[in-house]
N, C-alpha and C. Protein backbone atom coordinates (compact mmCIF):
# COMPACT_ATOMS: atom_id res chain seq x y z
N UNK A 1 -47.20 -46.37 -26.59
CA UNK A 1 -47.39 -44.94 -26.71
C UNK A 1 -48.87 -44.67 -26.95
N UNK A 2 -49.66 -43.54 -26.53
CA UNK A 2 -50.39 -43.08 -26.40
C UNK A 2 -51.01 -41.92 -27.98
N UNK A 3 -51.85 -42.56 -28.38
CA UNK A 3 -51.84 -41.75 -29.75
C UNK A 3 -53.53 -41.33 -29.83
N UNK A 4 -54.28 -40.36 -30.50
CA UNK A 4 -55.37 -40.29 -30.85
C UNK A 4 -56.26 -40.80 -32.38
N UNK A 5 -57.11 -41.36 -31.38
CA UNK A 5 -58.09 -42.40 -33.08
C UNK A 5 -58.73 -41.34 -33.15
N UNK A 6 -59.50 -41.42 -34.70
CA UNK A 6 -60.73 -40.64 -34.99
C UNK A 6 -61.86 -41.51 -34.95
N UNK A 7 -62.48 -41.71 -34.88
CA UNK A 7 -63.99 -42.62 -34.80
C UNK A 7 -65.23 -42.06 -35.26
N UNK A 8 -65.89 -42.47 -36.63
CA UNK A 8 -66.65 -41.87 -37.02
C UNK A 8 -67.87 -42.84 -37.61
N UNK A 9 -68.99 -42.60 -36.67
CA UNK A 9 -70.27 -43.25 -37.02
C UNK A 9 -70.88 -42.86 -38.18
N UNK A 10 -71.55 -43.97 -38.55
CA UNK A 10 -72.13 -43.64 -40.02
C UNK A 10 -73.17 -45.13 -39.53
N UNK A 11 -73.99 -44.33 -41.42
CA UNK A 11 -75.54 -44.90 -41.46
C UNK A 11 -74.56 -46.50 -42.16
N UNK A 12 -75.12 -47.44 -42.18
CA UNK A 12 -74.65 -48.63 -42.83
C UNK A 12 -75.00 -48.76 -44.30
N UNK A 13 -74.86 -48.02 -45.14
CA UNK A 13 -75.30 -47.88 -46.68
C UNK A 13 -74.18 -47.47 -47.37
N UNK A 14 -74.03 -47.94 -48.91
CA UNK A 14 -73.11 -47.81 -49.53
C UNK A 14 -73.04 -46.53 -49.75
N UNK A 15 -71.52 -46.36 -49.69
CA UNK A 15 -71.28 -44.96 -50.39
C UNK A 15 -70.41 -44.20 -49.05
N UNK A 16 -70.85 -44.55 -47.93
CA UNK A 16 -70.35 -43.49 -46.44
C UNK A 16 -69.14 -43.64 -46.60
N UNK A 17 -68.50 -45.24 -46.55
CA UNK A 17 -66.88 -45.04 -46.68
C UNK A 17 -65.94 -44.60 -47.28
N UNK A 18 -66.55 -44.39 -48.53
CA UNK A 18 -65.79 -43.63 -49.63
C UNK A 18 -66.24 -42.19 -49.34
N UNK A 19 -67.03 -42.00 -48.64
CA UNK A 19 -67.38 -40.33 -48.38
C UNK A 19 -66.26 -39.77 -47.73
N UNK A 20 -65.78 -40.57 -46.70
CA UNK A 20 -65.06 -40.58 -45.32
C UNK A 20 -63.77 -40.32 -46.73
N UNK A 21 -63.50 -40.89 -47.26
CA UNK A 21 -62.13 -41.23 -47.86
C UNK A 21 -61.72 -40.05 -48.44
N UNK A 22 -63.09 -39.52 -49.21
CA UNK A 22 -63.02 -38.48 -50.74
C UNK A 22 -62.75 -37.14 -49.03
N UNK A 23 -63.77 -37.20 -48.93
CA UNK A 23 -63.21 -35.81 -47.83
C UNK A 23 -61.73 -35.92 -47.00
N UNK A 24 -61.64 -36.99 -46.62
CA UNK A 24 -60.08 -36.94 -45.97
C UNK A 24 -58.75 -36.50 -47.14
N UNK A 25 -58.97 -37.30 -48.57
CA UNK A 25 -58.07 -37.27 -49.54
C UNK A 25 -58.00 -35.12 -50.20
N UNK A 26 -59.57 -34.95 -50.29
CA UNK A 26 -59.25 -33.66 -50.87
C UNK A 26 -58.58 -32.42 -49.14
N UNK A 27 -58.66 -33.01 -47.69
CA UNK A 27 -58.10 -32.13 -47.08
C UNK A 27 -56.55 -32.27 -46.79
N UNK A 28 -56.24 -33.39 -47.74
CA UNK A 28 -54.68 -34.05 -47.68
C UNK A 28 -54.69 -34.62 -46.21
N UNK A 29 -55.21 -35.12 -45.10
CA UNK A 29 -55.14 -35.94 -44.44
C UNK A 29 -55.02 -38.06 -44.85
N UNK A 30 -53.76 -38.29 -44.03
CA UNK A 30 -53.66 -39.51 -44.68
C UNK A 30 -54.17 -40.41 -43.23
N UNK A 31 -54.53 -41.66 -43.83
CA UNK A 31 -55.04 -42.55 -42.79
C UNK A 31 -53.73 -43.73 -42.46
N UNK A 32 -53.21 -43.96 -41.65
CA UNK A 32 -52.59 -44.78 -41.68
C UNK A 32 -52.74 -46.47 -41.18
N UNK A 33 -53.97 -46.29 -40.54
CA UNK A 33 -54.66 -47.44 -40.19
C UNK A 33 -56.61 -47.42 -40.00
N UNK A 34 -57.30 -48.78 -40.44
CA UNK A 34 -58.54 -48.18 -40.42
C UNK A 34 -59.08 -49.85 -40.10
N UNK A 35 -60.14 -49.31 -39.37
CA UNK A 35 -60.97 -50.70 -39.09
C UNK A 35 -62.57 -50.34 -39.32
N UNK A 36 -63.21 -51.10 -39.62
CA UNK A 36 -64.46 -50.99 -39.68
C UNK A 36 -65.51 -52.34 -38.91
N UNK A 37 -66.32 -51.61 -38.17
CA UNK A 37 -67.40 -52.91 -37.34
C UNK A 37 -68.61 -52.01 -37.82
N UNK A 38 -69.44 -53.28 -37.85
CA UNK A 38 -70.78 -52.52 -38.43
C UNK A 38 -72.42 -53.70 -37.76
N UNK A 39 -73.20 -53.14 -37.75
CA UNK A 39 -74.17 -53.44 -37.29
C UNK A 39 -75.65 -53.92 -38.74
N UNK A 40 -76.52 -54.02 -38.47
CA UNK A 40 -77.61 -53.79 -39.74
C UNK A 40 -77.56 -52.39 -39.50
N UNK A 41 -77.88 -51.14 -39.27
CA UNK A 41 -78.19 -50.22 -39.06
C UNK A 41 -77.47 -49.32 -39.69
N UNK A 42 -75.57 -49.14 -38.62
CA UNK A 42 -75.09 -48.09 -38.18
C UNK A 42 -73.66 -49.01 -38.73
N UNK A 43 -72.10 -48.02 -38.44
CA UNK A 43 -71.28 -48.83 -38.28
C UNK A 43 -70.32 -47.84 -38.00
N UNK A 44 -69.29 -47.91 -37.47
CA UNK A 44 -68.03 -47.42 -36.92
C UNK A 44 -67.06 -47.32 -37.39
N UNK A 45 -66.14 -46.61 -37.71
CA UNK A 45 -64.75 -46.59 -38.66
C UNK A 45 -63.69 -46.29 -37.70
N UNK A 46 -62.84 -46.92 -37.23
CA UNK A 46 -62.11 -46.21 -36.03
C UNK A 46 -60.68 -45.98 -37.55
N UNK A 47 -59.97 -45.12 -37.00
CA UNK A 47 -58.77 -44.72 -37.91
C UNK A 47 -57.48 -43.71 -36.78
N UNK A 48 -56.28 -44.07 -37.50
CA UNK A 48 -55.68 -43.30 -37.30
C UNK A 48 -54.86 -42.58 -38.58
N UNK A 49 -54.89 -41.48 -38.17
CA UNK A 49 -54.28 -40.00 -39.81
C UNK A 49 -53.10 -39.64 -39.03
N UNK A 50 -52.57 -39.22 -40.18
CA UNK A 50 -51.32 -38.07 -39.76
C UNK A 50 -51.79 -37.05 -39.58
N UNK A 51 -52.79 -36.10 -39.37
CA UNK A 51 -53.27 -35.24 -38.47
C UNK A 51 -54.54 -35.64 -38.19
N UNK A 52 -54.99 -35.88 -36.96
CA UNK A 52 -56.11 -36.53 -36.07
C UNK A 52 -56.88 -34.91 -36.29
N UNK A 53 -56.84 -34.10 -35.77
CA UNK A 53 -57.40 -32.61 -35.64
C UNK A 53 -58.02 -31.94 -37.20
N UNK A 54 -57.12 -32.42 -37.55
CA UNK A 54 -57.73 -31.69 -39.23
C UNK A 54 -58.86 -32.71 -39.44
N UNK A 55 -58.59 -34.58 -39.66
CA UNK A 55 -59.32 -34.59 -39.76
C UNK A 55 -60.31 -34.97 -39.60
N UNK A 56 -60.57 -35.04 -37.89
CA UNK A 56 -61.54 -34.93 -37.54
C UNK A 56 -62.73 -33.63 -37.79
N UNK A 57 -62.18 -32.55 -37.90
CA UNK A 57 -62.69 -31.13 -38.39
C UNK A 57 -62.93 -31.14 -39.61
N UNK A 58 -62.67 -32.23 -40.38
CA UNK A 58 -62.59 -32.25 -41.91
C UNK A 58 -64.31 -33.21 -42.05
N UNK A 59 -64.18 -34.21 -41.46
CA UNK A 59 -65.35 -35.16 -40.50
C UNK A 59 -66.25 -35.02 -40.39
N UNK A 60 -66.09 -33.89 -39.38
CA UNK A 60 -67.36 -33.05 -39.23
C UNK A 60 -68.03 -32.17 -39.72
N UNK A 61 -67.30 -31.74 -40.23
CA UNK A 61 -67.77 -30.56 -41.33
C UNK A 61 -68.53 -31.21 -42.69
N UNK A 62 -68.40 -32.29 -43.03
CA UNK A 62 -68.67 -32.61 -44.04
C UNK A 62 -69.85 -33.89 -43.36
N UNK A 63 -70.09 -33.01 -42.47
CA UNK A 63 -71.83 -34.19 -41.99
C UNK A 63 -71.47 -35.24 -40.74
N UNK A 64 -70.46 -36.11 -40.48
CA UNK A 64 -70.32 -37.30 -39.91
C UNK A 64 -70.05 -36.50 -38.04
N UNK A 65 -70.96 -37.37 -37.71
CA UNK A 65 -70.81 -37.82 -36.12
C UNK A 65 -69.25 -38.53 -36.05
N UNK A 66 -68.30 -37.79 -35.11
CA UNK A 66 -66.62 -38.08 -34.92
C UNK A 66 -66.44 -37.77 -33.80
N UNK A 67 -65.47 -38.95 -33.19
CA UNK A 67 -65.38 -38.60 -31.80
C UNK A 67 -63.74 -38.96 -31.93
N UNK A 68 -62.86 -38.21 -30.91
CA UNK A 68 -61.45 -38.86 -30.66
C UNK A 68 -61.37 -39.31 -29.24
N UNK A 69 -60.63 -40.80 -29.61
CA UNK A 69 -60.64 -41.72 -28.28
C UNK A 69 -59.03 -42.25 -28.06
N UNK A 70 -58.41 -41.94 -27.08
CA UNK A 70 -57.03 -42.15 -26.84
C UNK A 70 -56.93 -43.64 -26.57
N UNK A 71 -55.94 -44.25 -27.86
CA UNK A 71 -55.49 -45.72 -27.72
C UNK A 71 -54.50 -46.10 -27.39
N UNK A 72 -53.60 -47.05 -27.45
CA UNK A 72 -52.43 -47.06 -26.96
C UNK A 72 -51.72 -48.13 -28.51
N UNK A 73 -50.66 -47.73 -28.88
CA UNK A 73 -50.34 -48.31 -29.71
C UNK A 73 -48.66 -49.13 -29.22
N UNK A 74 -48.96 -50.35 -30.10
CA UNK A 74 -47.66 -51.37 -29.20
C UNK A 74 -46.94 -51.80 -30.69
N UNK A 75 -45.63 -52.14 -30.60
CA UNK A 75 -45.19 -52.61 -31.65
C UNK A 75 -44.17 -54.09 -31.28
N UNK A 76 -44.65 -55.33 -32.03
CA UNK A 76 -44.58 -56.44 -31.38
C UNK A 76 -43.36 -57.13 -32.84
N UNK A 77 -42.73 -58.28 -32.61
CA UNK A 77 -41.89 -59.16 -33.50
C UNK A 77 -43.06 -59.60 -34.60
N UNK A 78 -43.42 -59.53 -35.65
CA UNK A 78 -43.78 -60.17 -37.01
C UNK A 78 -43.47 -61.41 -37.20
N UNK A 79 -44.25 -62.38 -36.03
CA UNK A 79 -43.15 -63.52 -36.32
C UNK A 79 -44.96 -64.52 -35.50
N UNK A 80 -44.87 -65.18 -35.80
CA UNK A 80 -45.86 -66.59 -35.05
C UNK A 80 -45.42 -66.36 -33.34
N UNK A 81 -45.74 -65.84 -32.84
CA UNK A 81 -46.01 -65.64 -31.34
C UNK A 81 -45.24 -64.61 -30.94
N UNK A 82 -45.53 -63.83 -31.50
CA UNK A 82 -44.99 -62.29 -31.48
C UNK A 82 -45.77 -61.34 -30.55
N UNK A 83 -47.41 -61.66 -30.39
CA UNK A 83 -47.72 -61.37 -29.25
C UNK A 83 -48.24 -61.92 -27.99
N UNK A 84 -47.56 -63.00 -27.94
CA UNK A 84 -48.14 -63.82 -26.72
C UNK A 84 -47.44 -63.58 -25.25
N UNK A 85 -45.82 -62.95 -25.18
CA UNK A 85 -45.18 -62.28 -23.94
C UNK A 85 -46.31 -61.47 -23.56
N UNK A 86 -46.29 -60.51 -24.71
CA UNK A 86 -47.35 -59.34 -24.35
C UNK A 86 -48.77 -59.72 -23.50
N UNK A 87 -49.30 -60.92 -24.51
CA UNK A 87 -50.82 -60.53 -23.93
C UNK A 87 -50.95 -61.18 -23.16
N UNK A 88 -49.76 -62.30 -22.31
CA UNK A 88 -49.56 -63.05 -21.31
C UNK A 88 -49.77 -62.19 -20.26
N UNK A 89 -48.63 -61.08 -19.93
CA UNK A 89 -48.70 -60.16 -19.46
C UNK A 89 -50.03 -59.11 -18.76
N UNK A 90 -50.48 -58.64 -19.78
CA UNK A 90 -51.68 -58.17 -19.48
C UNK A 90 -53.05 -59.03 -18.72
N UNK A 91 -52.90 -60.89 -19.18
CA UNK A 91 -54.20 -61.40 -19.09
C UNK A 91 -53.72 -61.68 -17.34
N UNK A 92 -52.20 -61.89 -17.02
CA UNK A 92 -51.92 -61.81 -15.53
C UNK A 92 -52.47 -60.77 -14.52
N UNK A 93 -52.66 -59.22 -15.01
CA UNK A 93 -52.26 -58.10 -14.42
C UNK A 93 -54.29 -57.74 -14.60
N UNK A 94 -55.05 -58.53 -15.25
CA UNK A 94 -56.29 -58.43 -15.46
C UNK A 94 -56.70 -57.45 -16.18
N UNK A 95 -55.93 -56.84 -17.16
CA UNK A 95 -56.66 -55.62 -18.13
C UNK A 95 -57.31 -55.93 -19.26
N UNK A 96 -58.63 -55.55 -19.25
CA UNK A 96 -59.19 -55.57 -20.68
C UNK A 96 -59.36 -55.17 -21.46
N UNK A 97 -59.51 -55.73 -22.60
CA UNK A 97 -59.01 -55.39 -24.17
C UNK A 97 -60.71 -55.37 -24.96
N UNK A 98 -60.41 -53.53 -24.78
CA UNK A 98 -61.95 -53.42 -25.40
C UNK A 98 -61.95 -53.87 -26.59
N UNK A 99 -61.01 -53.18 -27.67
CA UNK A 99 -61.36 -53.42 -28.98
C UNK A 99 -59.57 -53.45 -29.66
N UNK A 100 -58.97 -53.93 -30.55
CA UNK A 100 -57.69 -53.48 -31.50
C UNK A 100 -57.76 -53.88 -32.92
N UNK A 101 -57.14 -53.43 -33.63
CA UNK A 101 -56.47 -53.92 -34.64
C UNK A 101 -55.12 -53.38 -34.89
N UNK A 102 -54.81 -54.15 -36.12
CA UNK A 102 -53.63 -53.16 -36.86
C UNK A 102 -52.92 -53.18 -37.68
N UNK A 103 -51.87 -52.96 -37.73
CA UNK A 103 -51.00 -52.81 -39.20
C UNK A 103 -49.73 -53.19 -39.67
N UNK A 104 -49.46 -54.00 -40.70
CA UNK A 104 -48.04 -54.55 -40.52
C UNK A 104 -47.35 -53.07 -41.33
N UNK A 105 -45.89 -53.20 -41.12
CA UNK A 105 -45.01 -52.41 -41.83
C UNK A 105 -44.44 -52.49 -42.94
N UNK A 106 -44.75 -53.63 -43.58
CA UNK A 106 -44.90 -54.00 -45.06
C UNK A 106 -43.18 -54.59 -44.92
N UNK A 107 -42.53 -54.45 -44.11
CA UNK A 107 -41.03 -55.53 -44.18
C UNK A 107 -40.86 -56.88 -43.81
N UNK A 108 -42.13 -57.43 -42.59
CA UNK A 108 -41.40 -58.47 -41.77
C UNK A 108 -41.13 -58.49 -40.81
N UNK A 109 -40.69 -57.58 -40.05
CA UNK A 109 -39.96 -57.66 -38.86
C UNK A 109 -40.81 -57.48 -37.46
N UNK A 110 -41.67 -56.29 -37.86
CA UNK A 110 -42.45 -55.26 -36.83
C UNK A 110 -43.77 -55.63 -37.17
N UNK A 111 -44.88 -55.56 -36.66
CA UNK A 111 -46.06 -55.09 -36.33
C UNK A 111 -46.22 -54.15 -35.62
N UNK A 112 -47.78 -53.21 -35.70
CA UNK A 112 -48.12 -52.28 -35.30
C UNK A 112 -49.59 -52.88 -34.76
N UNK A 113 -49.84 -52.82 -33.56
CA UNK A 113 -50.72 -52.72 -32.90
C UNK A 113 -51.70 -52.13 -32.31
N UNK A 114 -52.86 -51.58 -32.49
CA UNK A 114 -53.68 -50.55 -31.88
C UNK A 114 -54.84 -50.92 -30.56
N UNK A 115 -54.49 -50.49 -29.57
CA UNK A 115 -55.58 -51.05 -28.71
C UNK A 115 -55.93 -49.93 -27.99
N UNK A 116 -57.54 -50.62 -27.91
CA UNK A 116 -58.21 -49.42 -26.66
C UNK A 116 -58.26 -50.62 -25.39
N UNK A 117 -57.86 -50.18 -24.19
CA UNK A 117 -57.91 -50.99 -22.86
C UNK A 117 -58.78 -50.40 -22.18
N UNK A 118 -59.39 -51.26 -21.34
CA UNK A 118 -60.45 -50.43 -19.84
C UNK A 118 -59.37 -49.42 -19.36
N UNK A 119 -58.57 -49.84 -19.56
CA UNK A 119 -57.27 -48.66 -18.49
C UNK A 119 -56.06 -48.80 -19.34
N UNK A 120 -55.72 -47.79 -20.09
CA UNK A 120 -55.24 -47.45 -20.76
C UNK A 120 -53.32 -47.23 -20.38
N UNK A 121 -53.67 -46.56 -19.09
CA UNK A 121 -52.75 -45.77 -18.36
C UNK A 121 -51.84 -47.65 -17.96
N UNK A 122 -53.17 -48.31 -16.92
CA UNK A 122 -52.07 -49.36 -16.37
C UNK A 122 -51.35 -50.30 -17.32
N UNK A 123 -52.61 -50.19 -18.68
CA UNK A 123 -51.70 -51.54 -19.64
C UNK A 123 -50.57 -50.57 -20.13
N UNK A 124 -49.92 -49.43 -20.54
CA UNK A 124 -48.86 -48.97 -20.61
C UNK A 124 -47.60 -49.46 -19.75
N UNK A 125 -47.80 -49.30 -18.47
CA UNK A 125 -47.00 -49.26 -17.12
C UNK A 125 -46.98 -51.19 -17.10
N UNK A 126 -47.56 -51.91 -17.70
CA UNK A 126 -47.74 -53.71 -17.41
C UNK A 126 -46.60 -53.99 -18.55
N UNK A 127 -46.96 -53.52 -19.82
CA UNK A 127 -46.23 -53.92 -21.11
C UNK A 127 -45.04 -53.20 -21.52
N UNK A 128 -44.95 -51.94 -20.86
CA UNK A 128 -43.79 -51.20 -20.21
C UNK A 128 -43.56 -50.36 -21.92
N UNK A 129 -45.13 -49.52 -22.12
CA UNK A 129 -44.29 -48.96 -23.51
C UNK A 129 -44.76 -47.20 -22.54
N UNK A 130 -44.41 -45.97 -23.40
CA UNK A 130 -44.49 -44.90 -22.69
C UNK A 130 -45.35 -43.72 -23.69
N UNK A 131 -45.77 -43.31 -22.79
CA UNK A 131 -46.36 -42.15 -23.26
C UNK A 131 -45.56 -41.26 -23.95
């Protein structure tokens, strides 16, 4: 399925991530998944909230460069080769895997997966999940 990240650049100095946090927490936006890559410089927070729109508007308003980038999210077995059908699949059909992470469900069973693909649309239609 097809879901929207928030993505929000920041300077690489202490203090930005908890900025990101304190403004999301006082607009009641929750994060449900978050990654961070960072550079010497600069660094990136990709996330997904239960409302993407608020708070990205919440984001911006409060200073930060935010962009929303459509990922595709997969949910695989919690188990030692839970995603290897999958990424068998895809490495056949030649799609690349810009960036993912993600999130377990705290039971065991499921994982949650987040990926951005060069083509978004075909790794849907390869791994057979739906918009």
């Amino acid at each position: 399925m097809k879901i929207k990240q928030i993505s929000i650049f920041l300077e690489n100095r202490p203090g930005q991530l908890a900025a990101i946090c304190r403004a999301l927490a006082k607009a009641d936006v929750n994060m449900a998944a978050l990654s961070l890559a960072d550079t010497t410089d600069f660094g990136i927070v990709r996330m997904i909230a239960d409302d993407h729109v608020k708070g990205c508007q919440v984001l911006r308003d409060a200073g930060f460069a935010v962009r929303e980038t459509e990922v595709v999210v997969v949910t695989v077995p919690d188990n030692p080769g839970g995603m290897a059908d999958f990424m068998e699949k895809l490495d056949k059909a030649g799609v690349n895997i810009e960036y993912s992470y993600a999130y377990g469900l705290g039971r065991g069973d499921k994982a949650i997966l987040i990926f951005r693909f060069s083509d978004n649309t075909k790794a849907e239609e390869i791994i057979g999940v739906r918009s």
